[in-house]
C-alpha atoms as a PDB file:
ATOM      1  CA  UNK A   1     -67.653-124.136 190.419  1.00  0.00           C
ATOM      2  CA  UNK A   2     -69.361-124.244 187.095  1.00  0.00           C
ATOM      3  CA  UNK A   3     -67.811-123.189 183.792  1.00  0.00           C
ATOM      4  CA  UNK A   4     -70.048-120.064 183.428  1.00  0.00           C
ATOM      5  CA  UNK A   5     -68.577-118.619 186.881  1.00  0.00           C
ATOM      6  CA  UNK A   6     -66.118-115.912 184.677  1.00  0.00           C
ATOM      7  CA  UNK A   7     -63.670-115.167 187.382  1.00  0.00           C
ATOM      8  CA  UNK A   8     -59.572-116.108 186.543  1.00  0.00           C
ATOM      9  CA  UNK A   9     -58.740-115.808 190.012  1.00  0.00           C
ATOM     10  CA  UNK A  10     -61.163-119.829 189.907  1.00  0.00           C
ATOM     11  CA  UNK A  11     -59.910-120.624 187.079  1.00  0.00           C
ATOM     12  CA  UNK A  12     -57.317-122.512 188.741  1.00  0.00           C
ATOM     13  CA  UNK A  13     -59.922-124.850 191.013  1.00  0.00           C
ATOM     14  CA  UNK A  14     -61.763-126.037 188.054  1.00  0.00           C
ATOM     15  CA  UNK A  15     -61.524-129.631 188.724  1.00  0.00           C
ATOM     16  CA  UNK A  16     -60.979-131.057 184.817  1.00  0.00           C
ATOM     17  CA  UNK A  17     -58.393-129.541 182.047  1.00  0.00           C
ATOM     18  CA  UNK A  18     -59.775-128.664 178.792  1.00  0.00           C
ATOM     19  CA  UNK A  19     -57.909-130.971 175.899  1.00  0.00           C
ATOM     20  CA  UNK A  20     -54.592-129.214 174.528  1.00  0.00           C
ATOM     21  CA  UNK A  21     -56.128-126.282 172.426  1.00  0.00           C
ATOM     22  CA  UNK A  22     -54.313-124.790 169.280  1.00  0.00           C
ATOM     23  CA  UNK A  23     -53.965-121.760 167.728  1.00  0.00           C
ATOM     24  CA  UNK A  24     -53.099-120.400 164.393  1.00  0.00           C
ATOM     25  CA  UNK A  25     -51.107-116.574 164.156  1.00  0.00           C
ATOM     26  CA  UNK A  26     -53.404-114.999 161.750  1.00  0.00           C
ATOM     27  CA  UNK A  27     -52.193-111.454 161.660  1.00  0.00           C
ATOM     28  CA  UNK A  28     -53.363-109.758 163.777  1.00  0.00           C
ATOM     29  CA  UNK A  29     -55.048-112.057 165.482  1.00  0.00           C
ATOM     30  CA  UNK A  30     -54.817-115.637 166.635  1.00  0.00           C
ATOM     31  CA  UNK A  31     -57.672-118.066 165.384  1.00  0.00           C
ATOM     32  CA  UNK A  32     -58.678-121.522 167.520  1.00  0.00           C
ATOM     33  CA  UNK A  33     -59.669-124.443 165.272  1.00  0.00           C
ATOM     34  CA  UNK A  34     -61.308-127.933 166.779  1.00  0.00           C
ATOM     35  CA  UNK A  35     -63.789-129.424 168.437  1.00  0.00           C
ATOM     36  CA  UNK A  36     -62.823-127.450 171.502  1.00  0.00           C
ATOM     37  CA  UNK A  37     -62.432-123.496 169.708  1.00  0.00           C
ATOM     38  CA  UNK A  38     -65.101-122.478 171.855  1.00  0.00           C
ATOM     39  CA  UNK A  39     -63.673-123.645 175.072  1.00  0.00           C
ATOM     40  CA  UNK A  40     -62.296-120.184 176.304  1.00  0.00           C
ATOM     41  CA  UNK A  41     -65.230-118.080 175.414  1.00  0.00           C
ATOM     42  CA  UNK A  42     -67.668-120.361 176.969  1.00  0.00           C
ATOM     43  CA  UNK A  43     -65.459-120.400 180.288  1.00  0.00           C
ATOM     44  CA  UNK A  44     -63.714-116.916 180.497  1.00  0.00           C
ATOM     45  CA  UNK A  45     -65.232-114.958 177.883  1.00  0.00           C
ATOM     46  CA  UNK A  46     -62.425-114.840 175.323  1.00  0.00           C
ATOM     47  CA  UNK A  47     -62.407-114.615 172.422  1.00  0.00           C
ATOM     48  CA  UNK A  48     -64.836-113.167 169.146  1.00  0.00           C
ATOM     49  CA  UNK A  49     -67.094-116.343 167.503  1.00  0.00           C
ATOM     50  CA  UNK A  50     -67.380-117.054 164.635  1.00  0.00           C
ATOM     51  CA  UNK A  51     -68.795-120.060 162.505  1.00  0.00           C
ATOM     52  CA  UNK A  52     -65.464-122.218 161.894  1.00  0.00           C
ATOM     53  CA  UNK A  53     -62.837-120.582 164.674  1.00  0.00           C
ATOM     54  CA  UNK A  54     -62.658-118.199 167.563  1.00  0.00           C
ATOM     55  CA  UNK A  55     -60.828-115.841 166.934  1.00  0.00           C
ATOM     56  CA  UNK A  56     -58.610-113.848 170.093  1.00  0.00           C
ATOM     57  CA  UNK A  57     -56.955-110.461 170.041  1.00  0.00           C
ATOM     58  CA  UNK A  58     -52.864-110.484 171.206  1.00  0.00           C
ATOM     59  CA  UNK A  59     -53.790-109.675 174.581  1.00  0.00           C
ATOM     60  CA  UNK A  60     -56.244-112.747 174.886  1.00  0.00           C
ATOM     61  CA  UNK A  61     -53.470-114.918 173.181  1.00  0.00           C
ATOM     62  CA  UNK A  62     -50.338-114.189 175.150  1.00  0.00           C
ATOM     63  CA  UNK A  63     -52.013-114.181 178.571  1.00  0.00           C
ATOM     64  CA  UNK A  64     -53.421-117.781 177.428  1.00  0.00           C
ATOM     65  CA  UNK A  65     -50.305-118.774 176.179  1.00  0.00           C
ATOM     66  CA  UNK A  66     -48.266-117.708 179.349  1.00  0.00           C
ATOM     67  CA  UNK A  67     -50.711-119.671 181.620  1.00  0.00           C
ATOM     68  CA  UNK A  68     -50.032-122.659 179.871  1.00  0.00           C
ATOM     69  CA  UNK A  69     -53.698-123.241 178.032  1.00  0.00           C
ATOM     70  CA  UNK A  70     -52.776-122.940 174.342  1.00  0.00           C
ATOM     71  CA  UNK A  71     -50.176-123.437 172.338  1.00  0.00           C
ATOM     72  CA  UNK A  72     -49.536-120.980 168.982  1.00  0.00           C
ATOM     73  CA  UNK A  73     -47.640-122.122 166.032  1.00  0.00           C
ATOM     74  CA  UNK A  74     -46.809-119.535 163.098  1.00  0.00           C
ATOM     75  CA  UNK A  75     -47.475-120.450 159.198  1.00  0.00           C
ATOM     76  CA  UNK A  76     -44.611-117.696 158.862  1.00  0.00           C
ATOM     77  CA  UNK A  77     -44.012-119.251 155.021  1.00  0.00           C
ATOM     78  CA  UNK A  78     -46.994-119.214 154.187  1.00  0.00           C
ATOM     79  CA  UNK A  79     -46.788-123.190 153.531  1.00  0.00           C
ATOM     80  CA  UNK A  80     -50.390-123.955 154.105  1.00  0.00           C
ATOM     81  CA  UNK A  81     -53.635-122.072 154.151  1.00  0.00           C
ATOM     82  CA  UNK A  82     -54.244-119.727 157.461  1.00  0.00           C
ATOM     83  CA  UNK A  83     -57.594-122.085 157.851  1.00  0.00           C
ATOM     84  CA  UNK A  84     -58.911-125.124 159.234  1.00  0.00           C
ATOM     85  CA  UNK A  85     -58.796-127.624 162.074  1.00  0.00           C
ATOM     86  CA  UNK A  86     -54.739-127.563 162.756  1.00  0.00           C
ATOM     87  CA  UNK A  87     -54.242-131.927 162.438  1.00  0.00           C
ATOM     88  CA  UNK A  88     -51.123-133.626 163.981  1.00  0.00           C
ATOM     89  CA  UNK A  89     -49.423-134.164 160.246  1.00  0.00           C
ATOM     90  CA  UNK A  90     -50.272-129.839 159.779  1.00  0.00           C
ATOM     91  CA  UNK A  91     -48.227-129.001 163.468  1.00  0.00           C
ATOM     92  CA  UNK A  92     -45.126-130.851 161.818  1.00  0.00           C
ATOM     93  CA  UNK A  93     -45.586-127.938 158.873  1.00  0.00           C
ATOM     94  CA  UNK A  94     -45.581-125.502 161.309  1.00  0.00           C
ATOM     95  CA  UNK A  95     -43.551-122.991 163.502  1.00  0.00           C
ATOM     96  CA  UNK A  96     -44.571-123.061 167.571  1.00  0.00           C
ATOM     97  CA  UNK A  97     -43.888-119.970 168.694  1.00  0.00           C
ATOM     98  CA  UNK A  98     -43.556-119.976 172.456  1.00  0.00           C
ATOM     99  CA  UNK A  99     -43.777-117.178 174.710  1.00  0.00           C
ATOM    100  CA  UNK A 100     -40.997-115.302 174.522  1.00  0.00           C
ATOM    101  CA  UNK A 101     -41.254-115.261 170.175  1.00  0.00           C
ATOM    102  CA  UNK A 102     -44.799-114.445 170.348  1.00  0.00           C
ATOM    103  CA  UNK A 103     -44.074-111.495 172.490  1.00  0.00           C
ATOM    104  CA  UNK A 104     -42.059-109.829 170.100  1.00  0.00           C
ATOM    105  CA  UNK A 105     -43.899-110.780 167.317  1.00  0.00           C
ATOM    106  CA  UNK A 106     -46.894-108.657 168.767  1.00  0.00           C
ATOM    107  CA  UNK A 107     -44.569-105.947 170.155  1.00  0.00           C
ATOM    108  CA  UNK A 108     -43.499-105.236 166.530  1.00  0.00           C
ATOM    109  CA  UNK A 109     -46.771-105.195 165.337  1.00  0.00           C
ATOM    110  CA  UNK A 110     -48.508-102.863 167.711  1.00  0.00           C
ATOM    111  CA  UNK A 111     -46.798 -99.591 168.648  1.00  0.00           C
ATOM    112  CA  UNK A 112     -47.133 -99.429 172.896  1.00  0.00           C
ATOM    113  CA  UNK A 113     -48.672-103.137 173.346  1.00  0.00           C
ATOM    114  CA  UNK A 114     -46.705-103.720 175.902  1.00  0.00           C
ATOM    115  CA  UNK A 115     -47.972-101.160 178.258  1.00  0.00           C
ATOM    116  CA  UNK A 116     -51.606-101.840 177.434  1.00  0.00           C
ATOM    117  CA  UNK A 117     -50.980-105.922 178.238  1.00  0.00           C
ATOM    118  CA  UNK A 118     -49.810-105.305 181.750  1.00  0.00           C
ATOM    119  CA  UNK A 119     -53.380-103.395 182.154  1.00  0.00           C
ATOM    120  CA  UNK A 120     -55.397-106.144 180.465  1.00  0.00           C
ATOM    121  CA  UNK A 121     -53.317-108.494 182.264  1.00  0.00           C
ATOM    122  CA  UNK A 122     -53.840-107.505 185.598  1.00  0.00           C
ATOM    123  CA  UNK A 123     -57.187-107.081 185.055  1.00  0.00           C
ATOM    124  CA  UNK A 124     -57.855-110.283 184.388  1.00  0.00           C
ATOM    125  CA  UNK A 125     -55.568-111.880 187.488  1.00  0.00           C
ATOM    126  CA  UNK A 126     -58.340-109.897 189.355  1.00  0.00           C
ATOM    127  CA  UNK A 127     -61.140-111.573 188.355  1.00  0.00           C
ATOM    128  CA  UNK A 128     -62.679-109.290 185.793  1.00  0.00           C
ATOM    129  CA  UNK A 129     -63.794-110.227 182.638  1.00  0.00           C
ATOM    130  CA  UNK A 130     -61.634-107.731 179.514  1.00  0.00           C
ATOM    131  CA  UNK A 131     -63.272-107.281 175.894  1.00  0.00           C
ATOM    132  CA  UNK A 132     -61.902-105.073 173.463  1.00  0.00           C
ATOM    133  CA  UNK A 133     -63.496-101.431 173.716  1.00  0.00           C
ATOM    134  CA  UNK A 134     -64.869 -98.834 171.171  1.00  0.00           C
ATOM    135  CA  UNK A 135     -62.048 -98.241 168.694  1.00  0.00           C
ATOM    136  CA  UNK A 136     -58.439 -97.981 168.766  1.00  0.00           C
ATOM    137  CA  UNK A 137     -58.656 -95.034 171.298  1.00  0.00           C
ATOM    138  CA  UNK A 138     -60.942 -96.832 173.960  1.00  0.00           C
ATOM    139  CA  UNK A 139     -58.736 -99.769 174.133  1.00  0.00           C
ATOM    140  CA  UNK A 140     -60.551-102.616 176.587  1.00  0.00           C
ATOM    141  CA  UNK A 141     -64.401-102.555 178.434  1.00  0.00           C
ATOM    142  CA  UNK A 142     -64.425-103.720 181.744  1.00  0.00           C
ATOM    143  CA  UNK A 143     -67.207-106.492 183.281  1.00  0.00           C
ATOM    144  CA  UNK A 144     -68.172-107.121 186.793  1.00  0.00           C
ATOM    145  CA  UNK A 145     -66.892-110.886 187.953  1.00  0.00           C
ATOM    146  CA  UNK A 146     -69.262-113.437 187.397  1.00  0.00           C
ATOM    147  CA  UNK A 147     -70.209-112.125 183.730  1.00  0.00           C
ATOM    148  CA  UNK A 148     -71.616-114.340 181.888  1.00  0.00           C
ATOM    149  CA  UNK A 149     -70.804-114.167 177.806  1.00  0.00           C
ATOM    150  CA  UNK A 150     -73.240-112.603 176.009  1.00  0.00           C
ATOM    151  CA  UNK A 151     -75.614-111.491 178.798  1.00  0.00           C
ATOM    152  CA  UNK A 152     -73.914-108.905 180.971  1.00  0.00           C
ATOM    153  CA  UNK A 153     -72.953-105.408 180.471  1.00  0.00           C
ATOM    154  CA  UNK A 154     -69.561-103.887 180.910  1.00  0.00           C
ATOM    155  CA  UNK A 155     -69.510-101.043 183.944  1.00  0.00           C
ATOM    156  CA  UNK A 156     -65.981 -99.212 182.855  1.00  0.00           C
ATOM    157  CA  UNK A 157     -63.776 -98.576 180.057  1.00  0.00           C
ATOM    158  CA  UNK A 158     -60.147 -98.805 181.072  1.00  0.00           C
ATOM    159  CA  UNK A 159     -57.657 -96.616 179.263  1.00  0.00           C
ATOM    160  CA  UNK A 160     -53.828 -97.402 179.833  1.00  0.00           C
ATOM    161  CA  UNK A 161     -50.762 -95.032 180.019  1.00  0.00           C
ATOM    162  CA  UNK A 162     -47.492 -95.181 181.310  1.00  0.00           C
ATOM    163  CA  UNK A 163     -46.508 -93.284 184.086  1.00  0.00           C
ATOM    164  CA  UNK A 164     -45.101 -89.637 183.054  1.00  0.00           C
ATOM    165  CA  UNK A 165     -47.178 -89.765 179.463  1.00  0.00           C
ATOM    166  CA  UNK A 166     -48.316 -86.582 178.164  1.00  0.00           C
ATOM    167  CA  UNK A 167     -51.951 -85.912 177.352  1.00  0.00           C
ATOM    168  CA  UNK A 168     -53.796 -83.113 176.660  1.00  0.00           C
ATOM    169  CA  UNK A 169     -56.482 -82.577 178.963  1.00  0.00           C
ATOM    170  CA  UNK A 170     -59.680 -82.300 175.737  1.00  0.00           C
ATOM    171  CA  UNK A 171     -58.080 -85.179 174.879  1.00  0.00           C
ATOM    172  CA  UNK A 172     -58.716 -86.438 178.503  1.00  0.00           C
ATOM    173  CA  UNK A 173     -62.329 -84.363 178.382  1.00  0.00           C
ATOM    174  CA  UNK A 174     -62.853 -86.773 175.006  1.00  0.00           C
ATOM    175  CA  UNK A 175     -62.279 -89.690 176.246  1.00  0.00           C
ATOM    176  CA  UNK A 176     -64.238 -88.817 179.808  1.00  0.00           C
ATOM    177  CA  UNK A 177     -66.768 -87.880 177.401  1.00  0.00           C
ATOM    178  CA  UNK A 178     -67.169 -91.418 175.436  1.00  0.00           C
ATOM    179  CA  UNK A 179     -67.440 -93.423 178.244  1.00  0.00           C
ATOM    180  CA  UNK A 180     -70.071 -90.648 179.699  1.00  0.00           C
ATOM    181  CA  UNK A 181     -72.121 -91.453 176.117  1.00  0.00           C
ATOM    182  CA  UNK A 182     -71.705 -94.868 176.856  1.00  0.00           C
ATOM    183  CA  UNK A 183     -73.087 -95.082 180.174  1.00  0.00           C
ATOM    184  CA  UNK A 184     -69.684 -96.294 181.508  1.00  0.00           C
ATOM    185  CA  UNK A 185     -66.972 -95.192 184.037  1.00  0.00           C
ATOM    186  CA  UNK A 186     -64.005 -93.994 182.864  1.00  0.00           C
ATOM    187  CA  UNK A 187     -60.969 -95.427 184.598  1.00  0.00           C
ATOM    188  CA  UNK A 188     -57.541 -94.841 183.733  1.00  0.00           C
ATOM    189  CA  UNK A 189     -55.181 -97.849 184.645  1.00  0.00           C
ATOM    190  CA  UNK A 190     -51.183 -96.224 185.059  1.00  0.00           C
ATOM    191  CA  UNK A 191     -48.035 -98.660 184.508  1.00  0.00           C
ATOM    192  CA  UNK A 192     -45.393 -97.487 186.976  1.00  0.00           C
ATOM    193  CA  UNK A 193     -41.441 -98.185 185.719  1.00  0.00           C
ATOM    194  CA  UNK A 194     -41.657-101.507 187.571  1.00  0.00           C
ATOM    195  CA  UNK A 195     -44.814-102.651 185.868  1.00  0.00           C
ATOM    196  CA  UNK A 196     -46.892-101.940 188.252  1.00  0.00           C
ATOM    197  CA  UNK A 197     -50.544-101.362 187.396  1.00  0.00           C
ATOM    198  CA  UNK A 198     -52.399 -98.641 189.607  1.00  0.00           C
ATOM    199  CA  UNK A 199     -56.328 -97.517 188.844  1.00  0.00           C
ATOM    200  CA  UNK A 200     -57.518 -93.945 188.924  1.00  0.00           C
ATOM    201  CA  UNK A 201     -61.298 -92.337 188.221  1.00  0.00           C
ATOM    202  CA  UNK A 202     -61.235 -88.945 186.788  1.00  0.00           C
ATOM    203  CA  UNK A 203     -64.569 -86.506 187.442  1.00  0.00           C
ATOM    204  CA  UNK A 204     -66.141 -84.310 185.271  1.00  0.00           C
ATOM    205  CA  UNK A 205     -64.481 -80.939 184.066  1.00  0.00           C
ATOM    206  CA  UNK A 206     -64.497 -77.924 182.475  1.00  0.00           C
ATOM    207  CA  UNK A 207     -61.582 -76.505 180.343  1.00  0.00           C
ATOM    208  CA  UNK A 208     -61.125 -72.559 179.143  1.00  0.00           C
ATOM    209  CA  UNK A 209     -60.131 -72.563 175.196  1.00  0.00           C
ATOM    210  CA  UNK A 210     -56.424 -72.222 176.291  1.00  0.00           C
ATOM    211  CA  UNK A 211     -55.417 -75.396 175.825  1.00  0.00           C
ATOM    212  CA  UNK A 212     -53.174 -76.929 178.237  1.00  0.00           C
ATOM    213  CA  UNK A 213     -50.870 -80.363 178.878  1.00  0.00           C
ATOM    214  CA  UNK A 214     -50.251 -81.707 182.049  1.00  0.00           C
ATOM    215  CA  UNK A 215     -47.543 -84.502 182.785  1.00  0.00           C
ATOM    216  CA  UNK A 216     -49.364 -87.575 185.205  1.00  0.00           C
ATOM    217  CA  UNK A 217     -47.599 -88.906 188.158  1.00  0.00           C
ATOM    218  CA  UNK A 218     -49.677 -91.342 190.357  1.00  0.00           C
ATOM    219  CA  UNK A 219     -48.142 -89.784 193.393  1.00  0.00           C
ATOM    220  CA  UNK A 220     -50.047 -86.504 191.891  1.00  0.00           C
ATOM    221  CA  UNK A 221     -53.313 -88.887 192.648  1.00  0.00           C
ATOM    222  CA  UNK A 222     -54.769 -91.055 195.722  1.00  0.00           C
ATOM    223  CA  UNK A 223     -54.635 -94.435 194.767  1.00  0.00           C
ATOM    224  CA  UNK A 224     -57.942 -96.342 194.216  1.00  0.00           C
ATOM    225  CA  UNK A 225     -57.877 -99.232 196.479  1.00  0.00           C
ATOM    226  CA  UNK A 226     -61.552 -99.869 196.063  1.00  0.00           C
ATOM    227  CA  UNK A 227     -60.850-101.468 192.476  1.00  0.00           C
ATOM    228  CA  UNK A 228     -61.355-105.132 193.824  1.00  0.00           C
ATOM    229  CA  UNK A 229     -65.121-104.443 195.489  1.00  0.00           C
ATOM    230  CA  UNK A 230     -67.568-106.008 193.513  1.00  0.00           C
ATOM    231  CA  UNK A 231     -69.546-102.899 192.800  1.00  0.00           C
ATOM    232  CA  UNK A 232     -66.564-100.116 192.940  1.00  0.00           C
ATOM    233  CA  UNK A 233     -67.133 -98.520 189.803  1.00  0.00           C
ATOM    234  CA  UNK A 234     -70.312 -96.570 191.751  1.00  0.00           C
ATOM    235  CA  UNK A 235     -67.569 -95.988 194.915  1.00  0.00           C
ATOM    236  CA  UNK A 236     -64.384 -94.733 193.213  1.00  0.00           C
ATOM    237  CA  UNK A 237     -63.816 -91.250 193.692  1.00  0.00           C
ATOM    238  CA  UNK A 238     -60.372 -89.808 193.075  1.00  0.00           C
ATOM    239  CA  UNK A 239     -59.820 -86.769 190.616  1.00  0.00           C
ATOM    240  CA  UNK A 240     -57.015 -86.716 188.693  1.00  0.00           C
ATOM    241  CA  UNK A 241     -54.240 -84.390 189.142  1.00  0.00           C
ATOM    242  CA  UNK A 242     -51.459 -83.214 187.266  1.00  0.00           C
ATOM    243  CA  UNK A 243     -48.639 -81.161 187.079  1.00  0.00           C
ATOM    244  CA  UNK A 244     -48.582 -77.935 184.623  1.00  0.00           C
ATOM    245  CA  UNK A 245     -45.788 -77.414 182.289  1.00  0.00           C
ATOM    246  CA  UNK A 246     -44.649 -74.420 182.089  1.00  0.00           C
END
């Protein structure tokens, strides 16, 4: 198993621990200082580069943190400057913010975070390598396993929404239409009440100029067991259904 196999699911054979890594809360992200910043990019494709830090978005962050392979401290008072290599005499100048405060830190910050997390994280538990997508309204881009940083293309774009969310269908038509434009497939990942995290395709469509909303239910929809084959983005077929309101 080398570090440029992508997959999470390995991530737990890899036969040596990376050195405790550190990050800095730099709203809104979280920037990794040290000899090691790169670690997580190199080996899971986290992560944006840049020259001094990397920097990782809230989802990247808090799944990290709840695994155990950073630790995040808070310069809440603004005490020293949001930059630089975090030294042992800084962290006693500093706020760690484990899980639990982090959480709500990002929770507050971004309207519906939580829903989208439970897609990115499950994602990842899968094996699939997550980036941010185009914009605020195509939220993460979706990579076969075994992508390596840099030199693969993403196959889907994954839009989240909790079970019983309203959406117009030309807003559905829009986004079916960006990831058409971008040569990806557009797969919409529901969050049951439990937290559950179940994967749909929609087809192509054509709407009259009366413009309708439909309610989703994934019992409306056959569920897409065919998200864990290596090359299912070519074999998923369901339509999604929905019921009218009247």
């Amino acid at each position: 198993m080398s570090d440029n196999d992508y997959s999470d699911k390995n991530d737990s054979k890899k036969q040596e621990s990376p050195p405790e890594i550190i990050g800095l809360f730099v709203k809104p992200n979280i920037h990794i200082y040290g000899e090691n910043k790169f670690y997580y990019y190199e080996s899971g494709y986290y992560g944006n580069k840049s020259e001094d830090f990397l920097e990782l978005s809230f989802e990247e962050a808090l799944l990290l943190a709840e695994r155990g392979r950073i630790r995040i401290f808070s310069n809440e008072d603004n005490t020293l400057p949001n930059e630089g290599p975090i030294s042992n005499d800084k962290i006693q100048l500093l706020t760690e913010l484990d899980v639990t405060s982090l959480t709500q830190i990002i929770t507050r910050e971004v309207p519906n975070f939580w829903g989208r997390y439970l897609v990115y994280k499950d994602l990842r538990s899968r094996g699939y390598v997550v980036r941010p997508g185009y914009g605020s309204s195509s939220p993460y881009r979706r990579y076969p396993r075994g992508t390596k940083a840099e030199k693969s293309q993403s196959n889907a774009l994954i839009y989240p929404f909790i079970e019983g969310t309203k959406i117009e269908l030309f807003e559905l038509e829009r986004l079916e239409e960006s990831a058409h434009a971008n040569r990806k497939t557009l797969i919409l990942g529901i969050v049951d009440r439990s937290g559950d995290v179940t994967y749909y395709k929609t087809s192509e469509f054509e709407l009259n100029e009366n413009k309708e909303i439909y309610e989703w239910h994934d019992e409306d929809s056959q569920r897409d067991d065919k998200l864990d084959n290596e090359n299912d983005s070519s074999n998923l077929d369901t339509t999604i259904e929905g019921t009218k309101n009247e």
